[in-house]
Protein backbone atom coordinates (compact mmCIF):
# COMPACT_ATOMS: atom_id res chain seq x y z
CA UNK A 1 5.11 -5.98 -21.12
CA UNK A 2 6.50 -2.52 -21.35
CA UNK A 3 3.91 -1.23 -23.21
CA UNK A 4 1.34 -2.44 -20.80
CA UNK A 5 3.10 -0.47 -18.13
CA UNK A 6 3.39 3.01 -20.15
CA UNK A 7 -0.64 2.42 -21.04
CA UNK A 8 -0.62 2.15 -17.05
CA UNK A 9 1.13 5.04 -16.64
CA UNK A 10 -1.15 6.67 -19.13
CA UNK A 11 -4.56 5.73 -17.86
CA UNK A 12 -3.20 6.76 -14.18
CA UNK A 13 -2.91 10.64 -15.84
CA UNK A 14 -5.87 10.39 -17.82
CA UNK A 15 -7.51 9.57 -14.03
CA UNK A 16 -5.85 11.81 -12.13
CA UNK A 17 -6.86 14.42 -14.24
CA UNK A 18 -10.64 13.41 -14.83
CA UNK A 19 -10.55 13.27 -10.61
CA UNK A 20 -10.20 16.62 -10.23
CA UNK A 21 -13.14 18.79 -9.07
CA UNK A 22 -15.84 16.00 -10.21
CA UNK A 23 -17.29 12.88 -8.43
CA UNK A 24 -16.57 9.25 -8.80
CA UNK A 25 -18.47 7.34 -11.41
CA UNK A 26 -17.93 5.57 -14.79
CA UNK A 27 -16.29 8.27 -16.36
CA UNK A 28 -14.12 9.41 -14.21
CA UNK A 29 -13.29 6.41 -12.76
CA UNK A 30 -13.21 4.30 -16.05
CA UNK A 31 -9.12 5.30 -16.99
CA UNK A 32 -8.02 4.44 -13.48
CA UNK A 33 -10.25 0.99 -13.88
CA UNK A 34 -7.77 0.31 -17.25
CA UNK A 35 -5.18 1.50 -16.27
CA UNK A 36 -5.59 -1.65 -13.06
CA UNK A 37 -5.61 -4.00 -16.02
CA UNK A 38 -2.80 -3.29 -18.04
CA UNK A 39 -0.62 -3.06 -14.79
CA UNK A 40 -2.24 -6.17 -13.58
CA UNK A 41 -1.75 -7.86 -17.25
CA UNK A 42 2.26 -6.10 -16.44
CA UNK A 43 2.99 -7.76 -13.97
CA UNK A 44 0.95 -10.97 -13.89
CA UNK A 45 3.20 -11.55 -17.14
CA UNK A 46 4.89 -15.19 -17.65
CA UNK A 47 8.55 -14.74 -18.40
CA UNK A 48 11.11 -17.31 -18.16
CA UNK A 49 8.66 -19.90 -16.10
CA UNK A 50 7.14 -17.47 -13.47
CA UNK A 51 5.04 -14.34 -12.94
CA UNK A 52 6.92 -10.77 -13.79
CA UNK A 53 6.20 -9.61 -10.13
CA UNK A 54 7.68 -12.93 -8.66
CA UNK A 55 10.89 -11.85 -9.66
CA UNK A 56 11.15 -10.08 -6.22
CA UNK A 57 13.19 -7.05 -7.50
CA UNK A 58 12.56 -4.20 -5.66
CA UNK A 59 10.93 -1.90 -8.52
CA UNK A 60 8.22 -4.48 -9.67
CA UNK A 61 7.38 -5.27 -5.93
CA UNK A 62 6.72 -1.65 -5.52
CA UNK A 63 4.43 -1.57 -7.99
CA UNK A 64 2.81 -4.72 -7.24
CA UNK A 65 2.32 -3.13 -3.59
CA UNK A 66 0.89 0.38 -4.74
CA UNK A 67 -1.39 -1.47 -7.47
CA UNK A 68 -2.76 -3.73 -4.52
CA UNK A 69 -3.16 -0.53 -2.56
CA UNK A 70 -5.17 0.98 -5.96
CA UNK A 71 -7.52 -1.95 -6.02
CA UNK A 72 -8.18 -2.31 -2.05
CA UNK A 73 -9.24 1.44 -2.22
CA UNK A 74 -11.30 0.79 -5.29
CA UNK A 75 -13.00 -1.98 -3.29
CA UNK A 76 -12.85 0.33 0.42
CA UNK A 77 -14.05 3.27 -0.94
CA UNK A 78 -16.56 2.79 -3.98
CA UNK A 79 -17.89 6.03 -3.41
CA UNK A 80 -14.59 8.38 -3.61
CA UNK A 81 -15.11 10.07 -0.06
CA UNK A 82 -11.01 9.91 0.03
CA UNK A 83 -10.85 12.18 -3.18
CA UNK A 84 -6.89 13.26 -2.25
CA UNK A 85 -5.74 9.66 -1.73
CA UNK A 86 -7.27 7.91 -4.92
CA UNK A 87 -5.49 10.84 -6.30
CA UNK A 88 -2.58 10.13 -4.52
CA UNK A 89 -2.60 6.50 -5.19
CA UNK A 90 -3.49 6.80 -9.01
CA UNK A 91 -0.29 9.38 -9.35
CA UNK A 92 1.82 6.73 -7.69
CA UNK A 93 0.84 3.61 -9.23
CA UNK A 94 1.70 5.74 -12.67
CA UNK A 95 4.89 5.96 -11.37
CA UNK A 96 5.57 3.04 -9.77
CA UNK A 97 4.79 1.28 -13.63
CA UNK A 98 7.00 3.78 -15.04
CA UNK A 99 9.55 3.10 -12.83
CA UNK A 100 8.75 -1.36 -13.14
CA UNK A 101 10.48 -0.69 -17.04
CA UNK A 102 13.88 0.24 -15.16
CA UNK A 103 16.47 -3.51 -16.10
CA UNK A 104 16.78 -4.12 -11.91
CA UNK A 105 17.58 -7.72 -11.93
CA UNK A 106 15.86 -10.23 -9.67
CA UNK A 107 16.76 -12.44 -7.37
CA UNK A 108 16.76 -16.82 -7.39
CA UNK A 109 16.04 -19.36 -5.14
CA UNK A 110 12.63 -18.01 -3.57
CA UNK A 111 10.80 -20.51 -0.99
CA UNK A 112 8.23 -22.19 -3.23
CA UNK A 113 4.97 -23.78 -2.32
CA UNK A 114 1.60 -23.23 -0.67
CA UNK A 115 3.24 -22.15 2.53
CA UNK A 116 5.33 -19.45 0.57
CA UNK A 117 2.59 -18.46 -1.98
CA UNK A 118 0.06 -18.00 1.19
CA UNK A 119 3.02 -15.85 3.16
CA UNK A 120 3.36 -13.75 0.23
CA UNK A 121 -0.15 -12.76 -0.30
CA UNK A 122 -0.60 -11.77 3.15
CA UNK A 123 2.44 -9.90 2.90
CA UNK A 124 1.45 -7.90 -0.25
CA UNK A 125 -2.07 -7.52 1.34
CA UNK A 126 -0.52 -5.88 4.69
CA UNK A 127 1.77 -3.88 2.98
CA UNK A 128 -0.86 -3.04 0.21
CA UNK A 129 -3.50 -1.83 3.25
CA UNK A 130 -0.27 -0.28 5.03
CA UNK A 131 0.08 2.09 2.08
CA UNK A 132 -3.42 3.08 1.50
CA UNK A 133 -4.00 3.49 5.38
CA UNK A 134 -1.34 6.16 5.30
CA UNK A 135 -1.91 7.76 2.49
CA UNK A 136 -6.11 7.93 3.98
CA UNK A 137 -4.70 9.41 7.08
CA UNK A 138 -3.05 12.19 4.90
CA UNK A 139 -6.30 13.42 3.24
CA UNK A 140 -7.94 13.35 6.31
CA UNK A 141 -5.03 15.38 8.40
CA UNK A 142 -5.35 17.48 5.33
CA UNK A 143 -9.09 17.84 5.76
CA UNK A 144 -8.65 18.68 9.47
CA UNK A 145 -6.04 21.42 8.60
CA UNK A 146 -9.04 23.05 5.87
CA UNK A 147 -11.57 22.65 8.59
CA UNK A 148 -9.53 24.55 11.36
CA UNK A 149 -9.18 27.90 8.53
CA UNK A 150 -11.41 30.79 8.34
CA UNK A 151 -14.29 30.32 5.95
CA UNK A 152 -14.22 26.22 6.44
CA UNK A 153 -17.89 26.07 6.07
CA UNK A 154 -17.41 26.04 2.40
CA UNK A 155 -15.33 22.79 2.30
CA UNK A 156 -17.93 20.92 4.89
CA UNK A 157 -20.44 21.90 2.25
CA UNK A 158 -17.72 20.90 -0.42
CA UNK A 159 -19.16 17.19 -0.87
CA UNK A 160 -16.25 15.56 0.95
CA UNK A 161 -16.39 12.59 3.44
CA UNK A 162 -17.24 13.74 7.36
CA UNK A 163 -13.71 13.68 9.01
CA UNK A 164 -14.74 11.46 11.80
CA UNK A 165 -16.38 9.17 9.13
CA UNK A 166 -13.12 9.34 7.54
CA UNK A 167 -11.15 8.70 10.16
CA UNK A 168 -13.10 5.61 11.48
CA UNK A 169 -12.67 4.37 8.12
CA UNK A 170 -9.04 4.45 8.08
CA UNK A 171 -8.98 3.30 11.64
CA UNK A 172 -10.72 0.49 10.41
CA UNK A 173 -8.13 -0.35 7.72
CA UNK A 174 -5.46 -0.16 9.84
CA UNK A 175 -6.86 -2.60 12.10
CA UNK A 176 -7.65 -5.36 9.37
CA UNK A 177 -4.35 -4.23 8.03
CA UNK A 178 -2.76 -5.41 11.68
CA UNK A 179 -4.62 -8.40 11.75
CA UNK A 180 -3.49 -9.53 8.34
CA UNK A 181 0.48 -8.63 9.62
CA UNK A 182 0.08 -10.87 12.78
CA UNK A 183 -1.06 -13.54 10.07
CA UNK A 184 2.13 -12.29 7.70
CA UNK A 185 4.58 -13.13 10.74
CA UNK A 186 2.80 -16.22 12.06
CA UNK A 187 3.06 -17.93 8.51
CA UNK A 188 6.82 -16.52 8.17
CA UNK A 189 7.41 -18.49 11.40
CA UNK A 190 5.94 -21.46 10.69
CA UNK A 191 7.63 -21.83 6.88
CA UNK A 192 10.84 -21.36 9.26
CA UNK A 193 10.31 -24.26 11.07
CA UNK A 194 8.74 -26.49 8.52
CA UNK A 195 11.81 -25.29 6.30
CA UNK A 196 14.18 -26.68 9.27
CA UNK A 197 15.81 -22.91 9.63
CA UNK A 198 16.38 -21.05 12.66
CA UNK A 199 15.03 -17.90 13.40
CA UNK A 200 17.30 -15.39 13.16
CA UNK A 201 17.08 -11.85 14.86
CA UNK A 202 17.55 -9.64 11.81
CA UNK A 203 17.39 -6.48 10.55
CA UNK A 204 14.12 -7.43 8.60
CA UNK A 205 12.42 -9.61 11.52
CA UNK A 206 13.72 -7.02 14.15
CA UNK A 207 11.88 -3.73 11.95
CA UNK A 208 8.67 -6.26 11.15
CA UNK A 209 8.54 -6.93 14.99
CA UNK A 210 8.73 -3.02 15.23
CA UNK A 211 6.12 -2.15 12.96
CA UNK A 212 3.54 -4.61 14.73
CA UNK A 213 4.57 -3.19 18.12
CA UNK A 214 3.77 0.37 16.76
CA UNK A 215 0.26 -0.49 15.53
CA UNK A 216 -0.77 -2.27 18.55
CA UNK A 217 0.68 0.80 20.42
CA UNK A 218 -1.74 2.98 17.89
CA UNK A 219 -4.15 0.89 18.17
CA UNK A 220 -4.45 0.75 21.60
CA UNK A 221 -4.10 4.48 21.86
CA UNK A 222 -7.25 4.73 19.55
CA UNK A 223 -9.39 2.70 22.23
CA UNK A 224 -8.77 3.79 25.31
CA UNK A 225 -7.21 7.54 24.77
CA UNK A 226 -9.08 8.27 21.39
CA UNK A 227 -5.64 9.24 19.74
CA UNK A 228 -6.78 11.14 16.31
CA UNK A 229 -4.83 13.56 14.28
CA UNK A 230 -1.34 14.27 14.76
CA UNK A 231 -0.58 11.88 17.21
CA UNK A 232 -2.12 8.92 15.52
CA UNK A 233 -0.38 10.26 12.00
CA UNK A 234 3.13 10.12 13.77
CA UNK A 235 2.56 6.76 15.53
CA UNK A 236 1.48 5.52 11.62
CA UNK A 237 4.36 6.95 10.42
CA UNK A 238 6.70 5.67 12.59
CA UNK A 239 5.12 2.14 11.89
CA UNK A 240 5.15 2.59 8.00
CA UNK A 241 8.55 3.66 7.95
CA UNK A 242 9.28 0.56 9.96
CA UNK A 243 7.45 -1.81 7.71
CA UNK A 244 9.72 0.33 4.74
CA UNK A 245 12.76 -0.73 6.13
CA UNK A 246 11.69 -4.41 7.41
CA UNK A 247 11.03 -5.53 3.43
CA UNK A 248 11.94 -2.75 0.85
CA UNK A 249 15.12 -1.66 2.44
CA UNK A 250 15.96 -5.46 2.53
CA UNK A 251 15.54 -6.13 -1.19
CA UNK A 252 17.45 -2.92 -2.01
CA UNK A 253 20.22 -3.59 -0.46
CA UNK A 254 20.34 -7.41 -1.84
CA UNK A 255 19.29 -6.35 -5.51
CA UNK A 256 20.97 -2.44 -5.62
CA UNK A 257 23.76 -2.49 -2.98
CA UNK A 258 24.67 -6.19 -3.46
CA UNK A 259 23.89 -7.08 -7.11
């Protein structure tokens, strides 16, 4: 398994640096295509009865979060218009795979079940479209910034994405990404009560009831004020930083702080 995730972590380079200054197709896209598989063969590993990434320790659910995000983006944008976030996301999934080969025990006594298995793919789906929302909204503050320089008329001629087609698309992400959250909590509540366990005001449910309170708020802001740009970044941050601290900051202190 290790050496699948240093081929990762290979392939990642090897993509990062055929990305730069050419266009998306076979060749260029072909490394970051194997470097998916080997991290996907990584961490869909059998060991000891269950899947590596099931161990729920907090390095191999951080790169079974940014590898969703890699694959969503390969399937969102087929034609590389976000050139600065597939780099982005190719440079972290590299690391993330690097960083799965750190010994970080997991932890025992997971829900099981269709209930749990269902909760958990919605969760790695929100937090998967989470990450690559942000890291969209990035290139295309970035894009913004170039545009608003002397001499911009080279980088509208430069190939890239429009920056309002941009930032409809990532609007757009960020609104299936809320949609799959409201589905995240609902099924969390409901394998509460089939469970038989109360519902406890937490640190985790209080930041996850944060972080969908901030995206509505964004949200809204899109559709009736037309919030864009540095207002929309900060309300995204504010919500990813919440959703940060509602499940990573959870696992780290039980498997770091607490193991």
């Amino acid at each position: 398994m290790g050496v699948l995730h240093v081929l990762a972590a290979a392939c990642y380079c090897w993509g990062v640096a055929s990305l730069r200054g050419r266009p998306l197709d076979w060749r260029t896209g072909g490394p970051v295509a194997l470097g998916i598989l080997s991290q996907s063969a990584a961490l869909l590993t059998v060991a000891d009865g269950q899947l590596a990434f099931r161990n729920y320790s907090l390095l191999t659910a951080l790169a079974f979060f940014v590898l969703a995000a890699l694959v969503l983006n390969c399937l969102l944008d087929r034609r590389g218009g976000f050139r600065q976030a597939w780099m982005a996301l190719c440079a972290l999934a590299g690391c993330a795979s690097l960083l799965a080969l750190l010994p970080l025990a997991g932890r025992d006594g997971q829900a099981e079940g269709v209930a749990a298995n269902v909760h958990l793919i919605l969760a790695t789906l929100a937090y998967a479209l989470f990450l690559l929302s942000f890291i969209q909204m990035i290139d295309a503050v970035s894009q913004a910034r170039r545009l608003a320089k002397p001499g911009a008329e080279a980088a509208r001629q430069g190939g890239e994405m429009p920056l309002l087609a941009k930032e409809a698309l990532v609007f757009r992400h960020i609104t299936l990404g809320f949609a799959i959250l409201t589905l995240t909590i609902g099924t969390g509540v409901a394998l509460a009560l089939l469970n038989g366990e109360a519902i406890e005001f937490d640190h985790k449910n209080l930041f996850a009831a944060l972080t969908w309170l901030f995206c509505l708020a964004l949200l809204a802001g899109r559709r009736w004020r037309g919030w864009r740009g540095r207002i929309a970044f900060k309300m995204f941050l504010a919500c990813n930083v919440c959703l940060v601290l509602s499940y990573l900051g959870t696992v780290f202190v039980l498997d770091v702080l607490l193991a």
